[in-house]
PDB file of N, CA and C in Angstrom:
ATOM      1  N   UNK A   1      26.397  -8.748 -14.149  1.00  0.00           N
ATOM      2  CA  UNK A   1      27.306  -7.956 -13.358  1.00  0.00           C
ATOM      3  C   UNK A   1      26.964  -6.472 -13.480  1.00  0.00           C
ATOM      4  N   UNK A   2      26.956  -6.092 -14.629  1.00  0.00           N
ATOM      5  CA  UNK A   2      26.189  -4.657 -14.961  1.00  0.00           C
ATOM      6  C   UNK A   2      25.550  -4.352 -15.925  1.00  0.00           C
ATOM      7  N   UNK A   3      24.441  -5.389 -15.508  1.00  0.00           N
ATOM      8  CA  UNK A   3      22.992  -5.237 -16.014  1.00  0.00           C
ATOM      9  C   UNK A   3      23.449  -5.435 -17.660  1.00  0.00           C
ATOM     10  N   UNK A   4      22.711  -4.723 -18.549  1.00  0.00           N
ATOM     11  CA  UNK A   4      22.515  -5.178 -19.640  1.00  0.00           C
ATOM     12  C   UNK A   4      24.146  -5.253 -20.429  1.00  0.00           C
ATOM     13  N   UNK A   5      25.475  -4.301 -19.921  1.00  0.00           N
ATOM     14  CA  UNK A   5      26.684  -4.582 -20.362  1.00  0.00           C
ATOM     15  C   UNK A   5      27.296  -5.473 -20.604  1.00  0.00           C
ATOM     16  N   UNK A   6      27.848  -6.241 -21.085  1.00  0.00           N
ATOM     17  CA  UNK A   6      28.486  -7.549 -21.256  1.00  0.00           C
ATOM     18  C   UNK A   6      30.186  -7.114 -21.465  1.00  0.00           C
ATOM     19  N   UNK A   7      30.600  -8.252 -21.592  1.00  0.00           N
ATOM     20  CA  UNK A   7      32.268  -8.183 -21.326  1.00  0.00           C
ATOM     21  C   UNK A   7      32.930  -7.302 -22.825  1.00  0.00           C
ATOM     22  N   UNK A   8      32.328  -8.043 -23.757  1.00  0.00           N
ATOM     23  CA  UNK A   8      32.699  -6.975 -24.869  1.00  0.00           C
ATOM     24  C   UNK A   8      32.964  -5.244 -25.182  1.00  0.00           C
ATOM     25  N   UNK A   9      31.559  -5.236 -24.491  1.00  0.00           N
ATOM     26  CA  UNK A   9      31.374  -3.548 -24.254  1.00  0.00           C
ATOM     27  C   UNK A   9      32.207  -2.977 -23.072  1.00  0.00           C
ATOM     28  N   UNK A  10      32.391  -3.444 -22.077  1.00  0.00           N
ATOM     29  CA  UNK A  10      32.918  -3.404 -20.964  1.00  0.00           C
ATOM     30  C   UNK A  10      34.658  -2.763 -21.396  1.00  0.00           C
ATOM     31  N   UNK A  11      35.094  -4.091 -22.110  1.00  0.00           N
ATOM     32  CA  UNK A  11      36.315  -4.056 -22.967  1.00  0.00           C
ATOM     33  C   UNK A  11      36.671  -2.678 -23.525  1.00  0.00           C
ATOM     34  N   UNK A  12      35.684  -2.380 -24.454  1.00  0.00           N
ATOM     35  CA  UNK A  12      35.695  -1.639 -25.364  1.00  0.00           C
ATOM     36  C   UNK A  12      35.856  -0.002 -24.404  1.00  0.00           C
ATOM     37  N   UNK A  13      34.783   0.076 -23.235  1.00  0.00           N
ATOM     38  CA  UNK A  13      34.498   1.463 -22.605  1.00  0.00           C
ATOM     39  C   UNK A  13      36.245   1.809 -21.737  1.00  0.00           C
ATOM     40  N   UNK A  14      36.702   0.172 -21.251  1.00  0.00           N
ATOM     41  CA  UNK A  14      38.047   0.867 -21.086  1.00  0.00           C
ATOM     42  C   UNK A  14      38.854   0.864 -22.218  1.00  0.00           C
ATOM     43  N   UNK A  15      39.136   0.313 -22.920  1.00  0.00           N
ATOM     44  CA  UNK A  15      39.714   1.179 -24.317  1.00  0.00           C
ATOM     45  C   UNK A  15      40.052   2.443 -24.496  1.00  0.00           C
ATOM     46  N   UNK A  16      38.588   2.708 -24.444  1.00  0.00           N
ATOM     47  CA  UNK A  16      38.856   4.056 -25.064  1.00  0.00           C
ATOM     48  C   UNK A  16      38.762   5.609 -23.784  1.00  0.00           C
ATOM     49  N   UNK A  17      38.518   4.434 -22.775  1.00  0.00           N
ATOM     50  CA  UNK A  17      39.065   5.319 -21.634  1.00  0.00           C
ATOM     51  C   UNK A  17      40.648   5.299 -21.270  1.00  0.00           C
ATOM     52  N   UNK A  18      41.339   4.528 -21.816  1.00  0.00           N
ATOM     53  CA  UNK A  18      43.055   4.446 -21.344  1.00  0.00           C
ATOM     54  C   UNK A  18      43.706   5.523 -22.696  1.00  0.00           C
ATOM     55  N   UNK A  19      42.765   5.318 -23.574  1.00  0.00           N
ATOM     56  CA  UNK A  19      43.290   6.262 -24.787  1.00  0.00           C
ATOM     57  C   UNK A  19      42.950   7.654 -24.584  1.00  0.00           C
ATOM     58  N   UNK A  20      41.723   8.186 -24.234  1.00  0.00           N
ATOM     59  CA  UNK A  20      41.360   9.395 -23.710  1.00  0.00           C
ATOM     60  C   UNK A  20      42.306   9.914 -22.378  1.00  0.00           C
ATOM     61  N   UNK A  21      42.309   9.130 -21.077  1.00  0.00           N
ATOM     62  CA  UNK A  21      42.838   9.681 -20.576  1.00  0.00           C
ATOM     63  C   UNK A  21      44.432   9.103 -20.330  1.00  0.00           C
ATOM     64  N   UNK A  22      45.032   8.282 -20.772  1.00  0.00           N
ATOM     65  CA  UNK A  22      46.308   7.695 -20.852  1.00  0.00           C
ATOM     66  C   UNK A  22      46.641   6.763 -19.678  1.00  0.00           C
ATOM     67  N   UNK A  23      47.631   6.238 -19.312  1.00  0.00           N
ATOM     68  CA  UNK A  23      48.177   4.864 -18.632  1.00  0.00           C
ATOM     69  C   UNK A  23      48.320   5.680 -17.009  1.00  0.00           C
ATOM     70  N   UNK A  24      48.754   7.075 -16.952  1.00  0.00           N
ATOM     71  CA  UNK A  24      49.094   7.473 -15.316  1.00  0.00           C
ATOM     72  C   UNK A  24      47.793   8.530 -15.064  1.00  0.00           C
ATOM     73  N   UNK A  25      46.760   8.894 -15.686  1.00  0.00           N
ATOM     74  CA  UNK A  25      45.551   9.337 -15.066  1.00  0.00           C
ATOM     75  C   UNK A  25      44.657   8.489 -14.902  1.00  0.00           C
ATOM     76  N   UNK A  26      44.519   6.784 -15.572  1.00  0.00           N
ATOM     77  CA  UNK A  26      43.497   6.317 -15.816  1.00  0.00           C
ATOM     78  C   UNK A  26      43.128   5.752 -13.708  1.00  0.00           C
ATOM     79  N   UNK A  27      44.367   5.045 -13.532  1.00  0.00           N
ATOM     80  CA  UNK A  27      44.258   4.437 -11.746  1.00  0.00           C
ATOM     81  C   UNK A  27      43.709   5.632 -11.018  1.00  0.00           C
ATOM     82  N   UNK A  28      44.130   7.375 -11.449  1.00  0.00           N
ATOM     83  CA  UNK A  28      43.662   7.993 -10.278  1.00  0.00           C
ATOM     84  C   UNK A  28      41.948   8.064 -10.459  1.00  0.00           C
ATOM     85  N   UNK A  29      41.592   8.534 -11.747  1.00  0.00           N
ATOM     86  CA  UNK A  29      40.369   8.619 -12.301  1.00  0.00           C
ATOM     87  C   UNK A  29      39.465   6.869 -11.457  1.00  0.00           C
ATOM     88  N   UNK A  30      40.300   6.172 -11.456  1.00  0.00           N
ATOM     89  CA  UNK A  30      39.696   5.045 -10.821  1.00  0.00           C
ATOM     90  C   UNK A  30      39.436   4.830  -9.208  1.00  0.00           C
ATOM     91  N   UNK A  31      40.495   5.536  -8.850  1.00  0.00           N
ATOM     92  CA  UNK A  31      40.668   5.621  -7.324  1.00  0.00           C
ATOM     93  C   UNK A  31      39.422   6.903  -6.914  1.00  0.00           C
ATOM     94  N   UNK A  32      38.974   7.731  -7.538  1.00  0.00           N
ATOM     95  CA  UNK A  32      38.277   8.513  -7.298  1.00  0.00           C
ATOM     96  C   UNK A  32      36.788   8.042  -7.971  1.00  0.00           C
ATOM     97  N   UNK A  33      36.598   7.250  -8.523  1.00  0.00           N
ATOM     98  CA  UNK A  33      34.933   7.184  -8.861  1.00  0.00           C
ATOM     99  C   UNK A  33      35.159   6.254  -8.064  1.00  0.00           C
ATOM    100  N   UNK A  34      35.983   5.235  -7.479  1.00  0.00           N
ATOM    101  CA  UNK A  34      35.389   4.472  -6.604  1.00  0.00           C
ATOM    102  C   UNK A  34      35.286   5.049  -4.946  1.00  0.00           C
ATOM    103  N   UNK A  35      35.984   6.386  -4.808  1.00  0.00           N
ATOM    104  CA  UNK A  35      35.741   6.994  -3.444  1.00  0.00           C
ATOM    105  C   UNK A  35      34.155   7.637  -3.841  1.00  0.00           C
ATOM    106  N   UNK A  36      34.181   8.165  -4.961  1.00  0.00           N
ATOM    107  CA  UNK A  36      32.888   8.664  -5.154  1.00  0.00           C
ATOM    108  C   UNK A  36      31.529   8.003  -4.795  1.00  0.00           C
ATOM    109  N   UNK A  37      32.147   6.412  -5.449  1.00  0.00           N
ATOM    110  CA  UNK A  37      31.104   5.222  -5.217  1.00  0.00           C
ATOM    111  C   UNK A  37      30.438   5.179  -3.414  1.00  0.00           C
ATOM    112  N   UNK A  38      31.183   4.829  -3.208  1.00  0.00           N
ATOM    113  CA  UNK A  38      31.476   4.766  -1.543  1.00  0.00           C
ATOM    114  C   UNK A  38      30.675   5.935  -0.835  1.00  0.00           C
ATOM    115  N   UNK A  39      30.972   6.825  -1.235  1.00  0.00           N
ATOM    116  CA  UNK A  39      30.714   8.030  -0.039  1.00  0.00           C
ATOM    117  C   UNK A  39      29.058   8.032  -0.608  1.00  0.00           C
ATOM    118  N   UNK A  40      29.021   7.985  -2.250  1.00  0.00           N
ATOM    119  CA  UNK A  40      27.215   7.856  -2.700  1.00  0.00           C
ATOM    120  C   UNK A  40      26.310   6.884  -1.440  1.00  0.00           C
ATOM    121  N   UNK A  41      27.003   5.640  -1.614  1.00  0.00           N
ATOM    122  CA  UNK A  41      26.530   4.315  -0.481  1.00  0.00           C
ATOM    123  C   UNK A  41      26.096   4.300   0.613  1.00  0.00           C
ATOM    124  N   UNK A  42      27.287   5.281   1.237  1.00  0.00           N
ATOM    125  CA  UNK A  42      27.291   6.028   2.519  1.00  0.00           C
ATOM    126  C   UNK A  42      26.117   7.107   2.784  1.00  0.00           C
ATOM    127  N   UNK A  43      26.095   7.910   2.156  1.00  0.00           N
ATOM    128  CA  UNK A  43      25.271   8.611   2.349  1.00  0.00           C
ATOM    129  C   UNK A  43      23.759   8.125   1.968  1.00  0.00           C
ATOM    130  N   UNK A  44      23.342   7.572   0.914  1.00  0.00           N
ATOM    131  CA  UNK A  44      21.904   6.868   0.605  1.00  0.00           C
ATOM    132  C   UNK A  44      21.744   6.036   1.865  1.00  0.00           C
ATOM    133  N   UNK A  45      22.512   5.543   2.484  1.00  0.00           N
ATOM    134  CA  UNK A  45      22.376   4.034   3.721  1.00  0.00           C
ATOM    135  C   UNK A  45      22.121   5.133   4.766  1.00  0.00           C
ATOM    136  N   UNK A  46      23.125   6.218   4.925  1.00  0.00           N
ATOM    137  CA  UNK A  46      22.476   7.080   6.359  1.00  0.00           C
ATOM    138  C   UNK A  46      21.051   7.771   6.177  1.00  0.00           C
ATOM    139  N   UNK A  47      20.800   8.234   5.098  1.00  0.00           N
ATOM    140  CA  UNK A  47      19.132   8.879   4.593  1.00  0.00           C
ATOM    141  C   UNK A  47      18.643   7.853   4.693  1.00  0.00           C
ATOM    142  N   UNK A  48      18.596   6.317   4.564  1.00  0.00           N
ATOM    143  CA  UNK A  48      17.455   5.411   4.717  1.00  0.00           C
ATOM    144  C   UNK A  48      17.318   5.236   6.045  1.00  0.00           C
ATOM    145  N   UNK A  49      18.329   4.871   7.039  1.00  0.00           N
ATOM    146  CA  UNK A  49      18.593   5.091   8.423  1.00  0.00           C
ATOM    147  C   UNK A  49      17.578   5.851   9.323  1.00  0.00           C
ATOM    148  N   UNK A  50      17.487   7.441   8.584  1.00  0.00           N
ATOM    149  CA  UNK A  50      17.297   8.433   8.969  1.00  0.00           C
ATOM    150  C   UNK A  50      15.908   8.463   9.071  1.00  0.00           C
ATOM    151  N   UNK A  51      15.300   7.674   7.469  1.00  0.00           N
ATOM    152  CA  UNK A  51      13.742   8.065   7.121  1.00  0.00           C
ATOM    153  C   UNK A  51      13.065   6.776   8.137  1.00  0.00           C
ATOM    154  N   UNK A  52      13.806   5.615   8.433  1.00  0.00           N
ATOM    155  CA  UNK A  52      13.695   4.402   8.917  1.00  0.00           C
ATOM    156  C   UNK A  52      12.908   4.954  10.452  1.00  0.00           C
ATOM    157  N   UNK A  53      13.922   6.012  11.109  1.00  0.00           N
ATOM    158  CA  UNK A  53      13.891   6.644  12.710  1.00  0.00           C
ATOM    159  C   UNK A  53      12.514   7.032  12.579  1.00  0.00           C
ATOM    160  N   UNK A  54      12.669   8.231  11.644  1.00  0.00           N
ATOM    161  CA  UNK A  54      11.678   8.942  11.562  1.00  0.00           C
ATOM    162  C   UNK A  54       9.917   7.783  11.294  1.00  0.00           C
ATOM    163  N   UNK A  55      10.195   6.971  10.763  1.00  0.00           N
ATOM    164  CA  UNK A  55       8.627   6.535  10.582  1.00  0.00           C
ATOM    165  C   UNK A  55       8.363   6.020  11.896  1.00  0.00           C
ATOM    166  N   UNK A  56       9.784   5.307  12.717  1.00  0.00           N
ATOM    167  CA  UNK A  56       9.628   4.470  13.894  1.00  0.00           C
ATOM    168  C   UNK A  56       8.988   5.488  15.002  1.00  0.00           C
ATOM    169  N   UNK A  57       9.398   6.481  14.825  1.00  0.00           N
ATOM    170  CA  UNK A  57       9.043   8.012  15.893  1.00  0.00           C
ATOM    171  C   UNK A  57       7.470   8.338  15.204  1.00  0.00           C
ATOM    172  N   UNK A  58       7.491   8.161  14.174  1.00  0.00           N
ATOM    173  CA  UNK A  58       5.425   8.888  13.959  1.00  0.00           C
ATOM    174  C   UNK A  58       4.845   7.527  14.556  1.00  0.00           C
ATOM    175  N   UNK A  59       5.090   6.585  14.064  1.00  0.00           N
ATOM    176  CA  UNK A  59       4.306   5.231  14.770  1.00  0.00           C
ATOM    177  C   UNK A  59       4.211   5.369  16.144  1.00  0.00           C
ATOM    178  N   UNK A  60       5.516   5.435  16.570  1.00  0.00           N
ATOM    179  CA  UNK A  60       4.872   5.758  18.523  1.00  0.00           C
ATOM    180  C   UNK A  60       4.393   6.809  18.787  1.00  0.00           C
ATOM    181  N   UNK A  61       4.282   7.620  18.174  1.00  0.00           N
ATOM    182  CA  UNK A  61       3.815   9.242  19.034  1.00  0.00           C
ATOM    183  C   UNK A  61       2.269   8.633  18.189  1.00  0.00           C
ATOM    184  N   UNK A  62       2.017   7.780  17.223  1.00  0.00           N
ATOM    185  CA  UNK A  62       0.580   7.293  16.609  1.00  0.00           C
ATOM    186  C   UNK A  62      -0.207   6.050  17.764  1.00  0.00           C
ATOM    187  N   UNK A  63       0.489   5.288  18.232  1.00  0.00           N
ATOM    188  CA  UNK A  63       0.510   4.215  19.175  1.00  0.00           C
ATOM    189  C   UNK A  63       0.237   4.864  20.494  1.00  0.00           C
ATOM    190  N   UNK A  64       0.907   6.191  21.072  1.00  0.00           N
ATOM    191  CA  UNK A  64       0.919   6.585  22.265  1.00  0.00           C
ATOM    192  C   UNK A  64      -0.645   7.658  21.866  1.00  0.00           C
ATOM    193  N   UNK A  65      -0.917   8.213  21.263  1.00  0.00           N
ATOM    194  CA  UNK A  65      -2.240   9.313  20.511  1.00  0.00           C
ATOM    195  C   UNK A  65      -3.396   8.105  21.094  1.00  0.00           C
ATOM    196  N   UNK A  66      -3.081   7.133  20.571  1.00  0.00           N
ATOM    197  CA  UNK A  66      -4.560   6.061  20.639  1.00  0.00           C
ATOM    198  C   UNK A  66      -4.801   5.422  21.665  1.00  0.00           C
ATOM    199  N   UNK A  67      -3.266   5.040  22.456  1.00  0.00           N
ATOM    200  CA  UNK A  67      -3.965   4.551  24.125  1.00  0.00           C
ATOM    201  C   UNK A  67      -3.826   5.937  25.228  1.00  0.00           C
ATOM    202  N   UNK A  68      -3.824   7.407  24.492  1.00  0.00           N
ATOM    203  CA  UNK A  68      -4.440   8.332  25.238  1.00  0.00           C
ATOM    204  C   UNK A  68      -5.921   8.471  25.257  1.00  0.00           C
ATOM    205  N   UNK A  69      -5.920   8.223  23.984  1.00  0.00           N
ATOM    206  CA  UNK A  69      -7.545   8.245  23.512  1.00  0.00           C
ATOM    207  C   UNK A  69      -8.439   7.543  24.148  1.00  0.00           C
ATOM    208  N   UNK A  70      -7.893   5.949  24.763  1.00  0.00           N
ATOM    209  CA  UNK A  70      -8.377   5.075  25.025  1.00  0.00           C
ATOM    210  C   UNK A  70      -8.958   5.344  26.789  1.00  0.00           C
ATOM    211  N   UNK A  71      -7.914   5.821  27.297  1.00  0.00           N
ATOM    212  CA  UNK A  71      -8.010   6.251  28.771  1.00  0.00           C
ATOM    213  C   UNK A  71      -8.636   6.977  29.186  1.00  0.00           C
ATOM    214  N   UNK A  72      -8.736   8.586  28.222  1.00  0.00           N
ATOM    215  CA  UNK A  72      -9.572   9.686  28.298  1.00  0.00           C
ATOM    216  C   UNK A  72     -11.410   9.673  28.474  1.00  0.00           C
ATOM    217  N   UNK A  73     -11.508   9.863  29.601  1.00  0.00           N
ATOM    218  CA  UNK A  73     -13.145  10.026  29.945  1.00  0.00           C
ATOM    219  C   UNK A  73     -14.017  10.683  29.015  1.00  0.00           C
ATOM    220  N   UNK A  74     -14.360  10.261  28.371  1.00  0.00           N
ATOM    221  CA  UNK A  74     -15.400  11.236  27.511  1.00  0.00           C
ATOM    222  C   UNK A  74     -16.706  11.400  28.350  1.00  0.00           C
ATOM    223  N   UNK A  75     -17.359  12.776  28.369  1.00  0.00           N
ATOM    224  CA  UNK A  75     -18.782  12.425  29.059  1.00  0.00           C
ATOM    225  C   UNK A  75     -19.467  13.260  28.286  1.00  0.00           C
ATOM    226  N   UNK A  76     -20.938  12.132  27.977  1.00  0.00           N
ATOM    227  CA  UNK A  76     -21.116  13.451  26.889  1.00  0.00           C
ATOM    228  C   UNK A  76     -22.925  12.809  27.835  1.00  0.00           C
ATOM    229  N   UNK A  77     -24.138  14.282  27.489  1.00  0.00           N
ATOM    230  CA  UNK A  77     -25.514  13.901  27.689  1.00  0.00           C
ATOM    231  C   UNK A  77     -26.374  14.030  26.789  1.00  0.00           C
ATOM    232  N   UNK A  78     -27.198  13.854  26.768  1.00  0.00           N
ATOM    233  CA  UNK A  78     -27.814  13.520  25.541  1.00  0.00           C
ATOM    234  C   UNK A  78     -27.947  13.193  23.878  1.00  0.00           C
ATOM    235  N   UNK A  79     -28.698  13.267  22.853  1.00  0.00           N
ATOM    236  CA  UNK A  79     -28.466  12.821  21.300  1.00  0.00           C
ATOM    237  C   UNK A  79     -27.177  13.527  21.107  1.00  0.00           C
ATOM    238  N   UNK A  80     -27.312  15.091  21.571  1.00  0.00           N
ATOM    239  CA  UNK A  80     -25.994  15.789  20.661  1.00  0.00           C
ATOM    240  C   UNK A  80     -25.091  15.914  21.282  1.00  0.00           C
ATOM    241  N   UNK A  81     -24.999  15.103  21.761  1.00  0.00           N
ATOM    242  CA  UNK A  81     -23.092  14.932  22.353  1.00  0.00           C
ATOM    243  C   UNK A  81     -22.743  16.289  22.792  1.00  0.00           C
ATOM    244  N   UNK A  82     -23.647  16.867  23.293  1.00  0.00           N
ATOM    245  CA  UNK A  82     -23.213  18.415  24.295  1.00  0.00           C
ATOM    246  C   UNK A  82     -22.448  17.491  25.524  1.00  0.00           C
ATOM    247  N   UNK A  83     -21.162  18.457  25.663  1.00  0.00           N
ATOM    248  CA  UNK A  83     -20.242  17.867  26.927  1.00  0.00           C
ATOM    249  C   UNK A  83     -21.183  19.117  28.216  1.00  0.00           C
ATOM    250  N   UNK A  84     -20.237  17.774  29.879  1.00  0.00           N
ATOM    251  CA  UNK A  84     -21.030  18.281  30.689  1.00  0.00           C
ATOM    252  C   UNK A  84     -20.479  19.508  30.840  1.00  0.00           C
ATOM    253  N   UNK A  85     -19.194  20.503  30.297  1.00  0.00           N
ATOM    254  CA  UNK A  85     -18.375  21.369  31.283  1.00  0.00           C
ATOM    255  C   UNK A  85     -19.200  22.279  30.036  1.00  0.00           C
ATOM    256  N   UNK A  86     -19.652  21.951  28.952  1.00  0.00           N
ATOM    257  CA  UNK A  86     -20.243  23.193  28.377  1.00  0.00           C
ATOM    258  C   UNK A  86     -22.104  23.684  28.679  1.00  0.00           C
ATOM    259  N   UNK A  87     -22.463  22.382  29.059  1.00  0.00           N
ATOM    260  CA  UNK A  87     -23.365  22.967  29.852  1.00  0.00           C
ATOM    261  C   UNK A  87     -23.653  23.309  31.019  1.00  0.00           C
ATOM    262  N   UNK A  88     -22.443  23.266  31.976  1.00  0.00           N
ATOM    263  CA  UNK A  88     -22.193  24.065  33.005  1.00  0.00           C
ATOM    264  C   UNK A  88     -21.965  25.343  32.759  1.00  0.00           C
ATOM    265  N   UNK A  89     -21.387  25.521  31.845  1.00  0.00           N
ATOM    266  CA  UNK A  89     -20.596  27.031  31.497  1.00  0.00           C
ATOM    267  C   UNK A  89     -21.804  27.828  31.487  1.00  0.00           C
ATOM    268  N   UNK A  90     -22.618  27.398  30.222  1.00  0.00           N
ATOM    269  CA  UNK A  90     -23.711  27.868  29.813  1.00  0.00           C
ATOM    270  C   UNK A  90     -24.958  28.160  30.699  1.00  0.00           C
ATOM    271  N   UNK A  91     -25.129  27.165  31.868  1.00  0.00           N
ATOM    272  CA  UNK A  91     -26.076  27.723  32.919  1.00  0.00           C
ATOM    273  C   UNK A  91     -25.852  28.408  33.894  1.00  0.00           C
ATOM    274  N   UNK A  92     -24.605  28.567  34.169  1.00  0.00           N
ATOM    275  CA  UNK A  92     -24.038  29.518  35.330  1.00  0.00           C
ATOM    276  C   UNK A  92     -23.650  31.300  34.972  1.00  0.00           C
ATOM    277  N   UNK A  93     -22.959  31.080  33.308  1.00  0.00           N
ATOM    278  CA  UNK A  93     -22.828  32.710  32.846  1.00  0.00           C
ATOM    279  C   UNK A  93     -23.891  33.333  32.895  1.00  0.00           C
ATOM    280  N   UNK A  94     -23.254  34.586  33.410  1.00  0.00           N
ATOM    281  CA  UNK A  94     -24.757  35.344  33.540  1.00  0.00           C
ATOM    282  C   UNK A  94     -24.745  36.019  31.894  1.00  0.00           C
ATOM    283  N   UNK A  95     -26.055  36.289  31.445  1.00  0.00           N
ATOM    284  CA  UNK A  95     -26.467  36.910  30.317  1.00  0.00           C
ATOM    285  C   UNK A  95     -25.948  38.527  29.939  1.00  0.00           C
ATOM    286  N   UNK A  96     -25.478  38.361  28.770  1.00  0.00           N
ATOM    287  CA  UNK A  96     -24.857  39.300  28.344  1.00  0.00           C
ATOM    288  C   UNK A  96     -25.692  40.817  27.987  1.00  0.00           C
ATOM    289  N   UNK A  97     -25.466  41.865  28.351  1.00  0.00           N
ATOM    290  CA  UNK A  97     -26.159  43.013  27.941  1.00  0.00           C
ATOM    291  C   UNK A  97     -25.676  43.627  27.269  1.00  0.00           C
ATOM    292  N   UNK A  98     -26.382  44.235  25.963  1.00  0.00           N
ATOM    293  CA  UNK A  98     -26.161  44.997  24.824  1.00  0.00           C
ATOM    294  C   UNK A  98     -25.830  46.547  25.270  1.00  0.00           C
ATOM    295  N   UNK A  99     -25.295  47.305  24.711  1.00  0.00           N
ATOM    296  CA  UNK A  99     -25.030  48.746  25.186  1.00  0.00           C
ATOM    297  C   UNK A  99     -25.351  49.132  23.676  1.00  0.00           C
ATOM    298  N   UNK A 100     -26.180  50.715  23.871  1.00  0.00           N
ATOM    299  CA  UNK A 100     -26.285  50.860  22.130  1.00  0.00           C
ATOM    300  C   UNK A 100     -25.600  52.699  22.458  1.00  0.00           C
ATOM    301  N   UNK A 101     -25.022  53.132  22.097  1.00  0.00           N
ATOM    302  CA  UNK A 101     -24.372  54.028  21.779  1.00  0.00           C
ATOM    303  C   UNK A 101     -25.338  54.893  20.704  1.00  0.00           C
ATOM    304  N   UNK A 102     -25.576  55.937  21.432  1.00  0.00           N
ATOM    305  CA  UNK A 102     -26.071  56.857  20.290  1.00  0.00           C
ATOM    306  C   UNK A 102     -25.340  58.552  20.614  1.00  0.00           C
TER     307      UNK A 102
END
């Protein structure tokens, strides 16, 4: 029930919790670690929720990345994979001239 505690000890921890805190604080002290309990529950279950969305959202934006990839034309010419729009660029700019300032 709770793990390595047994009924003896159990016994014993309210004991000396009804003696510490007496017969009319002990129910509120109880009513409040178990709201405490609760709202802990609550909140760990909405953060798992949360991290749950979040992996479901990188997987598709990972899923949607790869059948872009898949569609996208690559064109490449020769060994070194020079694309065609950069060797267009490159044969049409005209050549750059130096200016020397003296």
């Amino acid at each position: 029930m709770f793990g390595s505690i047994g009924m003896p000890e159990l016994i014993i921890i309210l004991v000396i919790a009804l003696i510490i805190f007496g017969p009319r604080k002990l129910p509120e002290l109880g009513k409040s670690l178990g709201r405490s309990l609760s709202e802990f529950k609550k909140a760990s279950t909405d953060l798992q929720n949360t991290l749950e969305q979040e992996i479901k959202i990188e997987e598709q934006k990972e899923a949607e990345d790869k059948t872009k990839s898949k569609f996208e034309p690559t064109t490449t010419f020769g060994s070194e994979g020079t694309s065609a729009s950069s060797d267009i660029d490159s044969d049409t700019a005209p050549p750059r001239e130096t200016v020397s300032r003296s």
